[in-house]
Protein backbone atom coordinates (compact mmCIF):
# COMPACT_ATOMS: atom_id res chain seq x y z
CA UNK A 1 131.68 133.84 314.21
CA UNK A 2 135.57 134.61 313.89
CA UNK A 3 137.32 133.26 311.35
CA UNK A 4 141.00 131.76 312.01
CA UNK A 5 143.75 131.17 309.74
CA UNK A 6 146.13 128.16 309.79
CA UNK A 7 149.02 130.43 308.06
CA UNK A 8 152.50 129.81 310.02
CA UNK A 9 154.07 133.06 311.43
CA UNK A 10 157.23 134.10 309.62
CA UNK A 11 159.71 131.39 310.63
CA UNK A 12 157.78 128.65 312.07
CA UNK A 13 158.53 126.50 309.18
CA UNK A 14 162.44 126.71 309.41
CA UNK A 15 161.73 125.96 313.64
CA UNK A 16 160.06 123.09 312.73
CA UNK A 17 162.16 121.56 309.97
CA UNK A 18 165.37 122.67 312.68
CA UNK A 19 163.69 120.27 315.36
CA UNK A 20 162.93 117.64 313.14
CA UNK A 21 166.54 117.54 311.22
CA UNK A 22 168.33 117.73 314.89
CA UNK A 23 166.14 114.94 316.42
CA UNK A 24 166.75 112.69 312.43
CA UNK A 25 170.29 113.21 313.44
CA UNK A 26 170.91 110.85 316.72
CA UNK A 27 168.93 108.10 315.11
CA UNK A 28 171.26 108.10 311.34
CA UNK A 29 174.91 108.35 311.72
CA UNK A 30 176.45 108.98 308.57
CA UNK A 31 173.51 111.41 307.22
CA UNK A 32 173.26 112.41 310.77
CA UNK A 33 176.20 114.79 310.28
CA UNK A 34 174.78 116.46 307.14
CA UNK A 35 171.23 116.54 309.05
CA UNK A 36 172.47 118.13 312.21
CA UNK A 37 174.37 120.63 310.16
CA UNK A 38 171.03 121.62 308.34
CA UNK A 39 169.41 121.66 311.72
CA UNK A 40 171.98 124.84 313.39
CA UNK A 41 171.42 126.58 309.81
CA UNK A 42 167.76 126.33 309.98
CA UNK A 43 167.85 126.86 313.75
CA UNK A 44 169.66 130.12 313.35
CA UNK A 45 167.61 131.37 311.03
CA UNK A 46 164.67 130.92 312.67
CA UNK A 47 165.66 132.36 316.11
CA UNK A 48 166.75 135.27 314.34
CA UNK A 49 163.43 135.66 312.34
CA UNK A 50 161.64 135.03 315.43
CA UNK A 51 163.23 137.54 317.42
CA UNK A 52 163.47 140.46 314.94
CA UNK A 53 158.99 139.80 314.33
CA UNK A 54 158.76 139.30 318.08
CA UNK A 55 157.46 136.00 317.75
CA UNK A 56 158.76 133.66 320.65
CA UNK A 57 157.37 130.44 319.52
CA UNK A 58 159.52 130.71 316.83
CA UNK A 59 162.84 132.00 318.47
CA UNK A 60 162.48 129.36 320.94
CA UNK A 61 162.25 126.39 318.04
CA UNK A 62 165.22 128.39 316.86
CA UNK A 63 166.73 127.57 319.93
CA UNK A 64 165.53 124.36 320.62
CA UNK A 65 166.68 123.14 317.33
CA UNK A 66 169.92 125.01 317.56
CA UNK A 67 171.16 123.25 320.59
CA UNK A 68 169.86 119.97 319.61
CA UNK A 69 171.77 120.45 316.28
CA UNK A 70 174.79 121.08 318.18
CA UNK A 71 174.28 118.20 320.64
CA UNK A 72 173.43 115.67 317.51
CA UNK A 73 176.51 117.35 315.61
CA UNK A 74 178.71 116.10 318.24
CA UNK A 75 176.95 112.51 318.60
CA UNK A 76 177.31 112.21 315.05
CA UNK A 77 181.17 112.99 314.67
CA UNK A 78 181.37 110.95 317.08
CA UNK A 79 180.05 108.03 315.70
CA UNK A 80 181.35 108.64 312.51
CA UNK A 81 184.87 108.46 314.25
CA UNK A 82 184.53 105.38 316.22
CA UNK A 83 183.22 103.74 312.92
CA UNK A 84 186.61 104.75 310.90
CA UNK A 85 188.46 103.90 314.18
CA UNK A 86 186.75 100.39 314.22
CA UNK A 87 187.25 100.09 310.66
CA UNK A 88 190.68 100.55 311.07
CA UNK A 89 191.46 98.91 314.08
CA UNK A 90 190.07 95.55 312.07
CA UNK A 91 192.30 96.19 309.10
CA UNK A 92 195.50 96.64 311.47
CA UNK A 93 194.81 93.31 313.57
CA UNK A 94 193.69 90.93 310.09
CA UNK A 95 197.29 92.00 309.10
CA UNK A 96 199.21 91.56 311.70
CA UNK A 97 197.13 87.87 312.24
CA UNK A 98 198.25 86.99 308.52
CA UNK A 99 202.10 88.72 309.04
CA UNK A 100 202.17 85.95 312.19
């Protein structure tokens, strides 16, 4: 009988959290930027833990989670923006409505 061991290989853990953190990202605007942030650091470090052990299950969560970091970065400051740029699009037009 062989015996297997559920140990992760060096870096699997950081691939996984990446994913997870990039994908938490789209669906939480405000914490999305801090989450997609933690995503490209834990992305990068896992690609580059991955490659150097030659494991490429690991560089490609790397990879996976960096670009989905990147793309959730984006959605994120994006949202964030149009949010502030709602917020103060209201506040412009409730004083010009009380100025008239």
């Amino acid at each position: 009988m062989s015996e297997t061991t559920n140990e992760l290989t060096p870096g699997m853990a950081q691939g996984i959290a990446s994913c997870v953190c990039a994908a938490l990202g789209f669906f939480i605007p405000v914490l999305g930027l801090v989450l997609s942030i933690v995503a490209i650091v834990l992305g990068g470090k896992a690609r580059k833990i991955g490659n150097a052990n030659g494991h490429d299950t690991v560089a490609t969560l790397g990879l996976v989670g960096l670009i989905v970091g990147w793309v959730a970065l984006a959605v994120a400051a994006f949202a964030v923006l149009s949010l502030f740029g709602l917020i103060g699009g209201i506040g412009i037009l409730g004083a010009l409505s009380g100025a008239l």
